[in-house]
Protein backbone atom coordinates (compact mmCIF):
# COMPACT_ATOMS: atom_id res chain seq x y z
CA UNK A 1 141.25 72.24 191.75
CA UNK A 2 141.71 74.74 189.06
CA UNK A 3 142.63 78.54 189.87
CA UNK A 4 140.10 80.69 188.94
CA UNK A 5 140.23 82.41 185.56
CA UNK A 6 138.66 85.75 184.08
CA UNK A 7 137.70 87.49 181.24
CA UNK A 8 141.03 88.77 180.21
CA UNK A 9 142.42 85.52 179.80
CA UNK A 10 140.91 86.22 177.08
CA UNK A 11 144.06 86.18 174.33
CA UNK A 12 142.65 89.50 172.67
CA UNK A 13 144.44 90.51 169.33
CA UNK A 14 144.13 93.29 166.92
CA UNK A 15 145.19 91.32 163.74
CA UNK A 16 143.73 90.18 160.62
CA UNK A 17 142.55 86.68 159.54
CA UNK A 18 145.74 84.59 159.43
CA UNK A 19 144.11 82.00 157.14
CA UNK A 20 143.60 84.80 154.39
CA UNK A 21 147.19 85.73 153.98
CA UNK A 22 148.53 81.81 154.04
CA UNK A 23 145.78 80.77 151.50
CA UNK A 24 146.59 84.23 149.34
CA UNK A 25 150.55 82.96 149.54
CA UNK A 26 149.33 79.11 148.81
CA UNK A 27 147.54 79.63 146.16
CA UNK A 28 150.57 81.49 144.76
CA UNK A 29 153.22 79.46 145.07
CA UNK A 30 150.91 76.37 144.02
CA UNK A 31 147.96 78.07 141.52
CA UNK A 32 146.84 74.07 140.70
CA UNK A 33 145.35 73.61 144.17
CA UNK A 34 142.30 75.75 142.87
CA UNK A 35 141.56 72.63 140.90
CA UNK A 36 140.55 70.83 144.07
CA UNK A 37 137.45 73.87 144.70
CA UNK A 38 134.39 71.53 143.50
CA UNK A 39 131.72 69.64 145.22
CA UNK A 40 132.17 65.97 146.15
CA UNK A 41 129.79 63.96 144.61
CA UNK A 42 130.72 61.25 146.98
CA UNK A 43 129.74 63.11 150.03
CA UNK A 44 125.86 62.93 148.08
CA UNK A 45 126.02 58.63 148.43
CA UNK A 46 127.34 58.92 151.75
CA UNK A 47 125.06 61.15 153.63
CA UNK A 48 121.99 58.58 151.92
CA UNK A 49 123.41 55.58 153.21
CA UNK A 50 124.05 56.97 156.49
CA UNK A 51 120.57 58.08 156.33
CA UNK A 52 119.48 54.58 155.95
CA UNK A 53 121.27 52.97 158.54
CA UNK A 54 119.86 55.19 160.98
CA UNK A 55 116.94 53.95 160.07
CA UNK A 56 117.52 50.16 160.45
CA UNK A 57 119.12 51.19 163.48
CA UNK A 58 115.73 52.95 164.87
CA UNK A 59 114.10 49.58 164.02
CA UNK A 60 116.02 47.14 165.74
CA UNK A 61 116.01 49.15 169.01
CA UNK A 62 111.79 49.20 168.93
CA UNK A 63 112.12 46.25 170.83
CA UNK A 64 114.66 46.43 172.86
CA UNK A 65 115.64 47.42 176.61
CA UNK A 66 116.25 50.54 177.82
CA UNK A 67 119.95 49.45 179.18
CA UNK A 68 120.36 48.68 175.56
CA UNK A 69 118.71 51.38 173.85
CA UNK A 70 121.41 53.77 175.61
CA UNK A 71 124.30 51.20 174.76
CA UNK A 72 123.63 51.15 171.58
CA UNK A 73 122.69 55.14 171.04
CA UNK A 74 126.26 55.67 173.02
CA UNK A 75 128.36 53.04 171.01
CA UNK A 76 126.83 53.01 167.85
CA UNK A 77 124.11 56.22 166.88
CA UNK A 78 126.57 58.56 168.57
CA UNK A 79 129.21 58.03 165.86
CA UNK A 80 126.50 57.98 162.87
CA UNK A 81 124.89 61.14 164.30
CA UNK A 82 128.37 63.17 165.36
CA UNK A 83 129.04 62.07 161.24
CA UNK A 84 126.76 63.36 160.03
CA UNK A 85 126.60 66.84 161.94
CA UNK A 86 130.32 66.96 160.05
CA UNK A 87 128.12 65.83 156.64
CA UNK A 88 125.82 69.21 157.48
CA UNK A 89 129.50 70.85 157.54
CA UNK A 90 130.12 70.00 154.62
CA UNK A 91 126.78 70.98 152.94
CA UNK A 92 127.11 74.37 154.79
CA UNK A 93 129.66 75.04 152.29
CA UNK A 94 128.61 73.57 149.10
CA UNK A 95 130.37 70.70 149.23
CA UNK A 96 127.21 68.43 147.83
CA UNK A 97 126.29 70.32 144.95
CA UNK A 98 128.27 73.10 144.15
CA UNK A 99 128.06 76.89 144.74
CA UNK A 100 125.52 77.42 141.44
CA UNK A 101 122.99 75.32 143.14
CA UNK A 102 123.20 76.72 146.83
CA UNK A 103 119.82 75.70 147.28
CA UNK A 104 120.19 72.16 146.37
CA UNK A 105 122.61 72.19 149.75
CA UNK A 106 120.18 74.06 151.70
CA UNK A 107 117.50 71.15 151.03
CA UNK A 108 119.74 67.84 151.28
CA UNK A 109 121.14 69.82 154.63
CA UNK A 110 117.61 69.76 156.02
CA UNK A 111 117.33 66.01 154.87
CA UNK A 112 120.82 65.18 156.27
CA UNK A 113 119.51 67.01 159.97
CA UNK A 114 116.35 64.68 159.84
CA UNK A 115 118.30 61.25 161.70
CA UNK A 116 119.57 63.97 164.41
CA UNK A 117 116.24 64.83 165.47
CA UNK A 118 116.90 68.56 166.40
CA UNK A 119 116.43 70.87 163.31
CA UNK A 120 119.93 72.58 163.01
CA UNK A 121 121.19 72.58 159.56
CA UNK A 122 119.58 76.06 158.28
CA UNK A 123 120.97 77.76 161.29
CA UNK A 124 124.39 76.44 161.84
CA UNK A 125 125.03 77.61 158.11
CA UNK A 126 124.69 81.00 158.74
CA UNK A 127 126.25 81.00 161.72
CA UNK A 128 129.82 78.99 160.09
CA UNK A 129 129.89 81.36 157.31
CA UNK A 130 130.39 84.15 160.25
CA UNK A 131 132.93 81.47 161.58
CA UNK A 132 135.03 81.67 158.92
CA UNK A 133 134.98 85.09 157.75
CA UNK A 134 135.45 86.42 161.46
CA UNK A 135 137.11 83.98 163.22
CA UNK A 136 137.47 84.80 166.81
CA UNK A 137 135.90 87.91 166.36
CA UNK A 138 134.14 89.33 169.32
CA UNK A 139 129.91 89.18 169.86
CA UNK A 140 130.34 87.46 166.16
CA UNK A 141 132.04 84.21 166.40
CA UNK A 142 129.73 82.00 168.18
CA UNK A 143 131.95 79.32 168.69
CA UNK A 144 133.65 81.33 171.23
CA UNK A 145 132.48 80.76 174.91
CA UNK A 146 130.16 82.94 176.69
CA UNK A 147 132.27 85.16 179.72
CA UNK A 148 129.81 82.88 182.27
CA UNK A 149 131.32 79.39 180.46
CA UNK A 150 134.89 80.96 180.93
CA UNK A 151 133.65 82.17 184.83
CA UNK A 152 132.61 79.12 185.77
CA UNK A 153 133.75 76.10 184.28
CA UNK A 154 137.31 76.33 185.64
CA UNK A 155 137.87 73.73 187.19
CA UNK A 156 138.70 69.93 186.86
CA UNK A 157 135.16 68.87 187.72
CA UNK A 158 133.61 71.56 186.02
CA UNK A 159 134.91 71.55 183.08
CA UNK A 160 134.16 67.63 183.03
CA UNK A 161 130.92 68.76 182.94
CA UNK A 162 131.37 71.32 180.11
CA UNK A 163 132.65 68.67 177.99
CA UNK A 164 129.29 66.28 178.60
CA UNK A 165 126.93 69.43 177.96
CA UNK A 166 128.76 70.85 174.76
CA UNK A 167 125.95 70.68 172.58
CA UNK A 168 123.74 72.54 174.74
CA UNK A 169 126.05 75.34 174.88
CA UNK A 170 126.64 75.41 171.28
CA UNK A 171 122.92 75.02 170.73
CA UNK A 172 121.66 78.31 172.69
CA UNK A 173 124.97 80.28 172.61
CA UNK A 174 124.13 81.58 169.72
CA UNK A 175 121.22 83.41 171.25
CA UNK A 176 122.80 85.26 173.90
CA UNK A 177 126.09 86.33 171.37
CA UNK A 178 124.83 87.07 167.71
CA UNK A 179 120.83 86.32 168.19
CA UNK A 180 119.42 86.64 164.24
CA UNK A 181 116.11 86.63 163.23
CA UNK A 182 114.68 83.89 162.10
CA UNK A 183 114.74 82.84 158.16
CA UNK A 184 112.16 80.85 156.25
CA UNK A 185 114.61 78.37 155.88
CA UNK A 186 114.74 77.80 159.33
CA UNK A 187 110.95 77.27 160.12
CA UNK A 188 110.88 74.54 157.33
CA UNK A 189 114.11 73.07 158.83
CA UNK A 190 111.79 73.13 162.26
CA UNK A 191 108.49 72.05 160.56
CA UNK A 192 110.19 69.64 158.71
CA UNK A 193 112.38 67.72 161.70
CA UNK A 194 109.42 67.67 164.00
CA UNK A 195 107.63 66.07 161.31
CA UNK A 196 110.10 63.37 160.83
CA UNK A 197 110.50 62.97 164.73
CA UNK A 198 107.04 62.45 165.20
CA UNK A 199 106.49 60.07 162.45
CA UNK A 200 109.41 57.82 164.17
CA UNK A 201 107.64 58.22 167.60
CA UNK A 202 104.26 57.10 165.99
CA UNK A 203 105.44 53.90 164.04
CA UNK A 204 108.71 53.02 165.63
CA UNK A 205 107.61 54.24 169.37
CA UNK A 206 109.27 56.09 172.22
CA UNK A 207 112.35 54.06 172.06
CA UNK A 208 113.46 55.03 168.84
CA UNK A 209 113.04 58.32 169.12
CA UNK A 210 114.82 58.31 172.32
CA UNK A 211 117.56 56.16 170.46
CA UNK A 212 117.79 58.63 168.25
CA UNK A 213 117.88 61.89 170.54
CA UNK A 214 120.71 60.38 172.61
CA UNK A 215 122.50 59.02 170.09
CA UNK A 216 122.89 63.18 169.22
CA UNK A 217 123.20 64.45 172.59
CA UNK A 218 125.92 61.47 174.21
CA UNK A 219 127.63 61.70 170.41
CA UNK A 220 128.55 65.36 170.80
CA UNK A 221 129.24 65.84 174.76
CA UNK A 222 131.89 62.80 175.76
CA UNK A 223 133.08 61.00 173.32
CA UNK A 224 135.93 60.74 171.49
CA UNK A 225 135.14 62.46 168.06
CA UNK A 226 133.69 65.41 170.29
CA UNK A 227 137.76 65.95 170.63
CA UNK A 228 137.51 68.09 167.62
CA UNK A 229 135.48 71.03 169.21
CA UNK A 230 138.27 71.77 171.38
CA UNK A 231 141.13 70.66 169.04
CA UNK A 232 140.24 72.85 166.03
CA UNK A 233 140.88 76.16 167.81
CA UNK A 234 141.71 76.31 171.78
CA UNK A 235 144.96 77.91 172.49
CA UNK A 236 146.78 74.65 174.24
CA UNK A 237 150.47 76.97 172.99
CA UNK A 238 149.97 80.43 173.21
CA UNK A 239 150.14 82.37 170.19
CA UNK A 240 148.67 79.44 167.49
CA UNK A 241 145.01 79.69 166.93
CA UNK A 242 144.04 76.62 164.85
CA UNK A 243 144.92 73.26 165.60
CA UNK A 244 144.91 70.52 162.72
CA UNK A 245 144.38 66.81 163.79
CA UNK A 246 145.59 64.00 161.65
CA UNK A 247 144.86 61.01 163.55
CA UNK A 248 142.72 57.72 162.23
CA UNK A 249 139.14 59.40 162.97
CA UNK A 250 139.33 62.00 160.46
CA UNK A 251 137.92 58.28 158.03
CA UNK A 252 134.81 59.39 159.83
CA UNK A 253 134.70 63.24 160.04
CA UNK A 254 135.04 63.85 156.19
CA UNK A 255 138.12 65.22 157.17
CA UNK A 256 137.72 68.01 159.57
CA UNK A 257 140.83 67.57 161.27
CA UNK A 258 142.62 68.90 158.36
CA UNK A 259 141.58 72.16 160.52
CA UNK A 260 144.39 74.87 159.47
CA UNK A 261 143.76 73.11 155.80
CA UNK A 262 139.77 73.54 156.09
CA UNK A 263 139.94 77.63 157.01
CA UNK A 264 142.68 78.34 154.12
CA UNK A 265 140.27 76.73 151.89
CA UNK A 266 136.65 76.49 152.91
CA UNK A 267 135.73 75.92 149.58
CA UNK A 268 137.47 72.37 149.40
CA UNK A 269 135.73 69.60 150.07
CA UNK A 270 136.74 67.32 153.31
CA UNK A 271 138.32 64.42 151.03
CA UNK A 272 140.59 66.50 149.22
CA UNK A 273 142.38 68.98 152.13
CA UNK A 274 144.83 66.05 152.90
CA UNK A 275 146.19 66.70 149.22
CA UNK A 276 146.35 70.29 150.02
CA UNK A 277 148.83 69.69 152.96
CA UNK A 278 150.70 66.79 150.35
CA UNK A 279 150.75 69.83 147.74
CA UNK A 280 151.89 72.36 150.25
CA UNK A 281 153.29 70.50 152.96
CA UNK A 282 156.10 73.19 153.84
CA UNK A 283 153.01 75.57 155.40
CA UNK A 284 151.55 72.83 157.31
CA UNK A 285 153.87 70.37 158.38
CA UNK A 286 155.54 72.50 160.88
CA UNK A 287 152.17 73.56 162.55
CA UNK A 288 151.27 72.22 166.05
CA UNK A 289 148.78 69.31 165.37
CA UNK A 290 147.23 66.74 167.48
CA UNK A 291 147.60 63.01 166.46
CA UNK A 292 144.46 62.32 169.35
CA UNK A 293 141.14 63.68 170.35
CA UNK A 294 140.61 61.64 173.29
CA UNK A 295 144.39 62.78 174.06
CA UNK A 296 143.23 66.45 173.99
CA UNK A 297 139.93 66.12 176.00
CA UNK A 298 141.72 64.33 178.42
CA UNK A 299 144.03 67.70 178.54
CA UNK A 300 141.95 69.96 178.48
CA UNK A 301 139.82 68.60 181.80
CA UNK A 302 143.21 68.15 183.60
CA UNK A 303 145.42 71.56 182.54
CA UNK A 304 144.73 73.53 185.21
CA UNK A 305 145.59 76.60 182.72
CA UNK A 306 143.03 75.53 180.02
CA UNK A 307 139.36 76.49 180.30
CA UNK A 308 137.03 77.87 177.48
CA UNK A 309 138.82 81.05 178.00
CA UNK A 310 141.65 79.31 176.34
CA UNK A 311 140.67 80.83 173.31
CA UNK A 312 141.73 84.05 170.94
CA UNK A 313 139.46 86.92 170.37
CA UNK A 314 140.17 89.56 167.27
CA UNK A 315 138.33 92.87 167.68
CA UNK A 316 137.24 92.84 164.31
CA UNK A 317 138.34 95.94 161.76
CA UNK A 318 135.88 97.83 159.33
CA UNK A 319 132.29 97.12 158.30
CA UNK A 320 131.32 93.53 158.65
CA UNK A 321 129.15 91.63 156.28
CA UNK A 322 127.21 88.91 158.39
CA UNK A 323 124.77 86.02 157.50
């Protein structure tokens, strides 16, 4: 049984963004890693043929039972759908297209949502950008726990359960910390995924639409690649902030273990932040990383002094500029 745990475990700091001042000293010391800031083309094929085998996939379970509808949404949709979530990452900064056609991302991130079945892609955009530019930063930073997550899930069992329901606490979070109105963008996302979910449930049926709304829900509470939401930034040594991970599932991930990599240069894509630690290996190789996500969930349930207060919150200084 875990001891109970309050807000000021908390670790508050008054600093600024450590990732500006080591990207600022990178970028130095080695000016040809700006070379690397351009879209990945790749990431364009990808995402479609992901796309696609969703689809087959929402076929071939039509017909099947229930007992395996769940199997395979578990086994096999989970890992296609957590994917592409880290695709929509991606997009979120430019990685598809480029900067000069921002909109081209905002439309293939909509497309890339549509196998997920819960419209997303418009939303999490603005709220990363705020991620990155305020990381940790108090009523900002949605990807910090609510005080009630830190209250109550503290201990063993608890935070079990935490871990299964992580994507509905990322999913309405957001409206109790940093609600925004909502965009344009956002009610075609909507209009646009309900469209597509509907269309599966008339000419597929309720089966593949269930296939597919598990396959995002089981991929993103326990499983394995679901490691990285606790990974990237919970305080497992006191003191270090980020947390890179360079273990075999970053093939799937586009990368996004390369963590402490991925904040110095948001504007890299996935593929190429493992040549940023080769390039400047002296910054990164010394950093606490994790070789295993299933290592750290499995930590994070057990360590009776880890709970989603385990994280760092910066009171923010001067005017902030949000999304």
């Amino acid at each position: 049984m875990g001891s109970r745990v309050s807000r000021e475990d908390f670790e508050w700091v008054y600093t600024d963004q450590p990732h500006a001042d080591r990207r600022r000293e990178i970028l130095a010391k080695y000016p040809e890693i700006k070379s690397l800031m351009k879209p990945d083309p790749n990431l364009i094929w990808i995402i479609i043929m992901m796309f696609l085998t969703q689809l087959a996939a929402f076929y071939i379970v039509k017909d099947l039972d229930w007992k395996w509808v769940i199997f395979g949404a578990y086994v096999f949709g989970s890992c296609i759908n957590h994917s592409m979530t880290l695709a929509i990452h991606e997009i979120s900064h430019n990685a598809a297209f480029g900067n000069c056609k921002a909109m081209w991302n905002r439309w293939f991130g909509m497309f890339a949502n549509l196998p997920i079945g819960i419209p997303y892609s418009i939303s999490f955009k603005r709220y990363h950008m705020d991620h990155h530019r305020y990381l940790g930063a108090d009523g900002v930073d949605v990807d910090i726990p609510t005080d009630f997550e830190g209250w109550f899930f503290c201990t063993t069992f608890r935070k079990f359960i935490w871990v299964i329901l992580q994507p509905l606490f990322y999913a309405f979070r957001p409206l109790f910390i940093n609600p925004k109105p909502i965009t344009y963008l956002e009610v075609i996302n909507i209009g646009a995924q309900v469209t597509f979910d509907i269309l599966i449930y008339y000419f597929l049926g309720v089966k593949s639409l269930v296939y597919m709304l598990a396959a995002s829900l089981l991929g993103l509470g326990l499983h394995p690649i679901s490691g990285h939401f606790i990974a990237e930034h919970y305080m497992f040594l006191k003191g270090h902030e980020t947390y890179s991970y360079y273990g075999p599932l970053n093939l799937f991930t586009f990368n996004v273990g390369y963590h402490n990599e991925h904040h110095d240069f948001p504007n890299i894509p996935g593929k190429s932040l493992p040549l940023v630690r080769k390039i400047a290996a002296e910054y990164y190789d010394n950093l606490p990383h994790y070789n295993s996500w299933i290592k750290v969930l499995y930590d994070f349930v057990m360590d009776d002094t880890i709970s989603p207060y385990s994280r760092m919150k910066r009171h923010q200084k001067g005017e902030m500029v949000l999304e």
